[in-house]
C-alpha atoms as a PDB file:
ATOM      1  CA  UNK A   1     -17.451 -51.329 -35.873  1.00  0.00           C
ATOM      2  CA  UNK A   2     -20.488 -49.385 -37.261  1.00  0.00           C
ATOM      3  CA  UNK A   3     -22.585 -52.101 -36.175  1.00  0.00           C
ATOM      4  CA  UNK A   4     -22.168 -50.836 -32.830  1.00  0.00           C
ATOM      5  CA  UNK A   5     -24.098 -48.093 -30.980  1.00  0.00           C
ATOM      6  CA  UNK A   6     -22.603 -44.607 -31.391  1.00  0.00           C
ATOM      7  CA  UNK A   7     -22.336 -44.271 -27.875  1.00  0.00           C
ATOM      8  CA  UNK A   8     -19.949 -47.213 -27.817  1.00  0.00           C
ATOM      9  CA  UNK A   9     -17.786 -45.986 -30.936  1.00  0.00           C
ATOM     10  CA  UNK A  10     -17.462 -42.672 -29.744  1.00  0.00           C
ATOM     11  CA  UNK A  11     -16.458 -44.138 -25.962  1.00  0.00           C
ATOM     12  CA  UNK A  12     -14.104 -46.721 -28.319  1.00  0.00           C
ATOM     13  CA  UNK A  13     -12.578 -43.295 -30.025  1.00  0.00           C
ATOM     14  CA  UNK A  14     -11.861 -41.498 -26.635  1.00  0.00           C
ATOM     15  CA  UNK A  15     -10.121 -44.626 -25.033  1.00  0.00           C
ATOM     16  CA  UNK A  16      -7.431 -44.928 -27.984  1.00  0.00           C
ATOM     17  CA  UNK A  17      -7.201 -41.187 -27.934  1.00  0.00           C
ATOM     18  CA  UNK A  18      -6.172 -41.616 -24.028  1.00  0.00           C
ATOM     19  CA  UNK A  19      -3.852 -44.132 -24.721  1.00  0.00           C
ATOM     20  CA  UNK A  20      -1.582 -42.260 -27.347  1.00  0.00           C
ATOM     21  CA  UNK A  21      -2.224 -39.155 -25.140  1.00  0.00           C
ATOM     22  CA  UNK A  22      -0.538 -41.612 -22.098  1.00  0.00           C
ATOM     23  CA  UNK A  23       2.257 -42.724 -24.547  1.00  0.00           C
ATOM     24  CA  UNK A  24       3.163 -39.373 -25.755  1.00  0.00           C
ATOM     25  CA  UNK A  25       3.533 -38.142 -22.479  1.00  0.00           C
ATOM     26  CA  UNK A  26       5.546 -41.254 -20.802  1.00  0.00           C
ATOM     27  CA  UNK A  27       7.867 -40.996 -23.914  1.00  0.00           C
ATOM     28  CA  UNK A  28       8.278 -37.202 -23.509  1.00  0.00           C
ATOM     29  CA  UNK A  29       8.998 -37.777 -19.567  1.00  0.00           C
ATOM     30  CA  UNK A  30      11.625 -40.541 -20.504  1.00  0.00           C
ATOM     31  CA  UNK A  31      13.430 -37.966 -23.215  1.00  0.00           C
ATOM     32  CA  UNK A  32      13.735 -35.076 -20.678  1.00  0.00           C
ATOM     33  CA  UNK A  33      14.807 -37.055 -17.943  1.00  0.00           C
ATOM     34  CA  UNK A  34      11.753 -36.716 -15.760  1.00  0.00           C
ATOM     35  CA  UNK A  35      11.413 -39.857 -13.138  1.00  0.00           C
ATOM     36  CA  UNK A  36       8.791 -42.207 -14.446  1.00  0.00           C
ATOM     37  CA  UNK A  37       6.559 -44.297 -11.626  1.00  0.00           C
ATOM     38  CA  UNK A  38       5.448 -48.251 -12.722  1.00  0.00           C
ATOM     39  CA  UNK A  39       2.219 -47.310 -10.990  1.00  0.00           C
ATOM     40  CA  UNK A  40       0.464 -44.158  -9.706  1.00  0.00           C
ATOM     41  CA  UNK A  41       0.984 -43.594  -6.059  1.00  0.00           C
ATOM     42  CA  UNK A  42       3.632 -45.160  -4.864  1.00  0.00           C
ATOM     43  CA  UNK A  43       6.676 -42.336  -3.931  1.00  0.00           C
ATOM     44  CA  UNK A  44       8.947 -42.007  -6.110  1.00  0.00           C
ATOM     45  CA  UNK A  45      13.139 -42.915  -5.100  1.00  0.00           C
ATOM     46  CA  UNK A  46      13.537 -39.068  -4.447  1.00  0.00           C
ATOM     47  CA  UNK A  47      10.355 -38.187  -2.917  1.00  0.00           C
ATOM     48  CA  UNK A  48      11.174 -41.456  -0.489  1.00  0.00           C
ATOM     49  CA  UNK A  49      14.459 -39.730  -0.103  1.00  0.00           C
ATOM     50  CA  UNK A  50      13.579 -36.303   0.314  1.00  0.00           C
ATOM     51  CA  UNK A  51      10.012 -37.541   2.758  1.00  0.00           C
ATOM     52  CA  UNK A  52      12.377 -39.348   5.488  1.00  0.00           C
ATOM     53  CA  UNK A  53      15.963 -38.733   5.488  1.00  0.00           C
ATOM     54  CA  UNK A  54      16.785 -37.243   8.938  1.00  0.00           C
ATOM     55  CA  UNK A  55      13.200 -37.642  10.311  1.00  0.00           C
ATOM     56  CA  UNK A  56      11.355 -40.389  12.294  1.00  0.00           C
ATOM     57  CA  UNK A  57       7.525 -42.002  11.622  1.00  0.00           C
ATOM     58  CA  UNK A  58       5.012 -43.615  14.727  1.00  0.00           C
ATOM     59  CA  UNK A  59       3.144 -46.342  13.160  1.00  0.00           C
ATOM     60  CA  UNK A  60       0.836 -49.289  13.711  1.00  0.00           C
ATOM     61  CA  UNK A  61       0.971 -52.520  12.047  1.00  0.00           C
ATOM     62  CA  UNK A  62      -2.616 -54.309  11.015  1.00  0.00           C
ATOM     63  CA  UNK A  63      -2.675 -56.363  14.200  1.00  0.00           C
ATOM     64  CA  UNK A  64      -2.385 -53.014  16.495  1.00  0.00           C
ATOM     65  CA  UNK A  65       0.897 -53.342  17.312  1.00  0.00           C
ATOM     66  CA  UNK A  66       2.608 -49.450  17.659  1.00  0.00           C
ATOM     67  CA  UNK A  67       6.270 -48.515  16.770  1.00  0.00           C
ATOM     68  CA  UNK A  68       8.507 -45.991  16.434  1.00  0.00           C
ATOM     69  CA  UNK A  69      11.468 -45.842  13.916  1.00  0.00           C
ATOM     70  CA  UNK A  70      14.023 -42.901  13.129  1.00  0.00           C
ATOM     71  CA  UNK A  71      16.195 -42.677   9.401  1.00  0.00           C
ATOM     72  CA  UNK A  72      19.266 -41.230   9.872  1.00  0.00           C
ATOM     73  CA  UNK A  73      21.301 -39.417   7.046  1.00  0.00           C
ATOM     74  CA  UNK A  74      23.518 -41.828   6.938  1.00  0.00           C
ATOM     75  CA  UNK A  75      21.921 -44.392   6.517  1.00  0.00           C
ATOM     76  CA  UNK A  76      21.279 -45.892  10.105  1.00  0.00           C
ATOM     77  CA  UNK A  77      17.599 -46.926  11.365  1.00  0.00           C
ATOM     78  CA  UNK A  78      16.461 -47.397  14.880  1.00  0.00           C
ATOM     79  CA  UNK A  79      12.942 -49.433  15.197  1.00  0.00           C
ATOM     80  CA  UNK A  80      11.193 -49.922  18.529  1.00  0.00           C
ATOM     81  CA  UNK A  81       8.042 -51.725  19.682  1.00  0.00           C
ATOM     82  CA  UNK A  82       6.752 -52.916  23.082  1.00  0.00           C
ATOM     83  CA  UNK A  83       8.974 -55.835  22.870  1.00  0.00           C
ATOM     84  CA  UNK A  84      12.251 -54.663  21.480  1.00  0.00           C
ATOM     85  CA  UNK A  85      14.554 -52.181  19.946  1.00  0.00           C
ATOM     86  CA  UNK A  86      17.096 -53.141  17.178  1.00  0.00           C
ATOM     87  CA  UNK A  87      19.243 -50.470  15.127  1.00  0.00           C
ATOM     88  CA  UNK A  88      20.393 -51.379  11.331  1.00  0.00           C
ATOM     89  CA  UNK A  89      20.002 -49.360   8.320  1.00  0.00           C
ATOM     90  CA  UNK A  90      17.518 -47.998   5.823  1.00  0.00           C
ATOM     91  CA  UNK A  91      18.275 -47.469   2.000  1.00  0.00           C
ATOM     92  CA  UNK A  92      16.027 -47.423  -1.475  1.00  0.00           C
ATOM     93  CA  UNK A  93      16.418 -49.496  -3.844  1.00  0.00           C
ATOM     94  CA  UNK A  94      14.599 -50.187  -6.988  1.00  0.00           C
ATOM     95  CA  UNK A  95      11.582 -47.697  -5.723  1.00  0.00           C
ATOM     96  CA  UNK A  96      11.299 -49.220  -2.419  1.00  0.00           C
ATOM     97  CA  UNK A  97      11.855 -48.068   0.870  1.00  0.00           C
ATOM     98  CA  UNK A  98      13.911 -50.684   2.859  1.00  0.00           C
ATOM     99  CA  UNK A  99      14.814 -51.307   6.458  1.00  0.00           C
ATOM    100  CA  UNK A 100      17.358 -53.677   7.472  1.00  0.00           C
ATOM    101  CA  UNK A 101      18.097 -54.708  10.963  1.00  0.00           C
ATOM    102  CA  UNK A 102      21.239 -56.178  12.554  1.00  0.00           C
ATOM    103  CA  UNK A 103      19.531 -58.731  15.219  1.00  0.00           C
ATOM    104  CA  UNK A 104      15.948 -59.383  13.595  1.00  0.00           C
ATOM    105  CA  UNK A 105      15.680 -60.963  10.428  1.00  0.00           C
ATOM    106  CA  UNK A 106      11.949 -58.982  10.565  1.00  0.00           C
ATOM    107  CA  UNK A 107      13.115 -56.028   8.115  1.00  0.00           C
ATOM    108  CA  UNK A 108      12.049 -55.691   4.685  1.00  0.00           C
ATOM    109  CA  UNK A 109      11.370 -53.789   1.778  1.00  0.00           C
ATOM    110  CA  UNK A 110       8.718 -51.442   0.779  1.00  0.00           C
ATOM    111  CA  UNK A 111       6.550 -49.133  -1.445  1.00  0.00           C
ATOM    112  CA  UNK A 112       5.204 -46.175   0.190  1.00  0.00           C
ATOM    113  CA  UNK A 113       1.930 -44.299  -0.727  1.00  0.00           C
ATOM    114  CA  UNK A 114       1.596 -40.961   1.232  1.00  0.00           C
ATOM    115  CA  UNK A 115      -2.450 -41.244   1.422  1.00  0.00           C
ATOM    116  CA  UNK A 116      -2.742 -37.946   3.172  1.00  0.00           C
ATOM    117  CA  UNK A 117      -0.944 -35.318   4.429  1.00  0.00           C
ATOM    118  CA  UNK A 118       0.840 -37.018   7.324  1.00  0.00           C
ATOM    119  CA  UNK A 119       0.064 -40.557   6.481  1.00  0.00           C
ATOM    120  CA  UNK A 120       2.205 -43.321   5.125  1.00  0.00           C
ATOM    121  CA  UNK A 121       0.912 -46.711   3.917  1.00  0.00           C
ATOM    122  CA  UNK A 122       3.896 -49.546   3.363  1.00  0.00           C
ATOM    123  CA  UNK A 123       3.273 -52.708   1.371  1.00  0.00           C
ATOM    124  CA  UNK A 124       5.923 -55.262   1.789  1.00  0.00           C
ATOM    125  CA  UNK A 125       7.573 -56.474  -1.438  1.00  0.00           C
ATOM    126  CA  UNK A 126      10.833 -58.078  -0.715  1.00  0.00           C
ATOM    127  CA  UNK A 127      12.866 -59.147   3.081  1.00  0.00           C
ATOM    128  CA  UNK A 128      16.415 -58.280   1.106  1.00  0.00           C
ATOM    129  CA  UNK A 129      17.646 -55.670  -0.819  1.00  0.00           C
ATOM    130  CA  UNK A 130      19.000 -57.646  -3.320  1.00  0.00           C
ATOM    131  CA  UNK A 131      15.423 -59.458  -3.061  1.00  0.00           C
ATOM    132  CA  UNK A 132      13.550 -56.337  -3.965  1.00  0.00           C
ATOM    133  CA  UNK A 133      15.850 -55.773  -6.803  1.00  0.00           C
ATOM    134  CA  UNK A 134      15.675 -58.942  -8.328  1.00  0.00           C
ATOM    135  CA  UNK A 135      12.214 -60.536  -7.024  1.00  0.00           C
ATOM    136  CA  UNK A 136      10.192 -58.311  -5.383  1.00  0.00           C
ATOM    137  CA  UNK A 137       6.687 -59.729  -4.908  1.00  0.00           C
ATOM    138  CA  UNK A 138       3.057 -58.455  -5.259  1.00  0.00           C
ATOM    139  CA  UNK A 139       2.971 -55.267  -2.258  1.00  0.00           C
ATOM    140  CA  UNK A 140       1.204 -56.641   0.796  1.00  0.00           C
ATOM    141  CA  UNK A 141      -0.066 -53.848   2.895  1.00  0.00           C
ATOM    142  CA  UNK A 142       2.014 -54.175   5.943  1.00  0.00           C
ATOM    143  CA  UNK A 143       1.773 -50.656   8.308  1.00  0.00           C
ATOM    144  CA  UNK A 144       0.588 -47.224   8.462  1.00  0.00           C
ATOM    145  CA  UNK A 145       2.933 -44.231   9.702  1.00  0.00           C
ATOM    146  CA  UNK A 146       3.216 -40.655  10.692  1.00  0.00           C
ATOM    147  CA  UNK A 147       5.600 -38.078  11.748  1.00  0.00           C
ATOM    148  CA  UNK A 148       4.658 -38.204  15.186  1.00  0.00           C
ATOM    149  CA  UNK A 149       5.708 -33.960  15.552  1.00  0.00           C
ATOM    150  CA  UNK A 150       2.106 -33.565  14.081  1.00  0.00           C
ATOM    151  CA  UNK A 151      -1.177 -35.044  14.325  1.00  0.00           C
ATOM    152  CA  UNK A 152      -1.585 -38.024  12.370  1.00  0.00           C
ATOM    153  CA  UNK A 153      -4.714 -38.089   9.259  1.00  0.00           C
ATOM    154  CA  UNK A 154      -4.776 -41.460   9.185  1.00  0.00           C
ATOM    155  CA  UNK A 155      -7.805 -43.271   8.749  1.00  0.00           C
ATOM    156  CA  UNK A 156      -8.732 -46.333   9.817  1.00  0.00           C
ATOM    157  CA  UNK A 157      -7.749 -49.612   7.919  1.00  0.00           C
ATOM    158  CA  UNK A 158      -5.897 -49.228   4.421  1.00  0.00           C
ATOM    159  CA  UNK A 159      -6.364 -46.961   1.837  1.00  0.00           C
ATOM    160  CA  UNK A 160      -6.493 -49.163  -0.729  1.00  0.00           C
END
C-alpha cells in the first residue's frame, strides 16, 4: 500500500471508514427494532401500508396503456383499463406490494419507489404471493402511478 499515490490511500482509508460506519449503523437499526430495507428506495412493508390502504392510484403502463385501481382496508382491489375491470385483493408480502385478481391471471407482485411526491414506480418481481416470498425475480419496471385527487409529478419514462 505505500506504493500507491496518497490520494488513493487516503480515498482507500475513507471507503473502509464508510463501510464500518454502514455496519455500525445497520447493526444498531437491527438491535432497536428499526425496519431495515435490502436496498435504498424501495418502500418499506409499513410505508406500503400506510401510502395505500383505503386510497386509489391512476397509472400508465410503459406501452401507454392508463388504469385505475382502488385498495380497500380490507384487503379488496378493484383494477380497470379500457378493456376490463376485475376485483381481487391486494396484500404485502416480503416488501412487495401485490395485487391479485379473481378472473385475470395478469396480477403480480411488486416493489414500489415513491420517486416524487405523488409518483409511484412498480417493478414486477413475482405473479404469486407465495412466488414473491420464495422466488421473487430481478424488479422489472412495470407502471407508474398517482393519486389521481392531485396532480401527478411524474416524469416521463422511469426513474431509474
Amino acid at each position: 500500500m505505500l506504493g500507491l499515490p496518497l490520494e488513493f490511500r487516503e480515498s482507500l482509508k475513507m471507503r473502509r471508514w464508510f463501510m464500518r460506519c454502514k455496519a455500525v449503523a445497520f447493526g444498531a437499526a437491527l438491535a432497536i427494532g428499526l425496519p431495515v430495507l435490502a436496498e435504498p428506495g424501495w418502500m418499506s412493508e409499513a410505508e406500503l401500508l400506510a401510502t395505500f390502504t383505503g386510497r386509489s392510484i391512476d397509472g400508465h403502463y410503459e406501452d401507454g396503456d392508463t388504469f385505475h385501481e382502488s385498495y380497500a382496508a380490507d384487503g379488496a382491489v378493484l383494477y380497470r383499463d379500457a378493456r376490463r375491470a376485475s376485483g381481487g385483493r391486494w396484500s404485502v408480502q416480503t416488501g412487495t406490494f401485490c395485487t391479485i385478481y379473481d378472473d385475470d391471471p395478469a396480477g403480480g407482485c411488486y416493489r414500489v419507489r415513491q420517486v416524487s411526491g405523488n409518483c409511484f414506480e412498480f417493478y414486477f418481481v413475482a405473479r404469486t404471493e407465495i412466488q414473491a416470498k420464495r422466488d421473487p425475480r430481478k424488479p422489472a419496471w412495470t407502471a407508474r402511478g398517482w393519486f389521481p385527487e392531485k396532480p401527478s409529478t411524474c416524469a416521463a419514462g422511469e426513474s431509474v
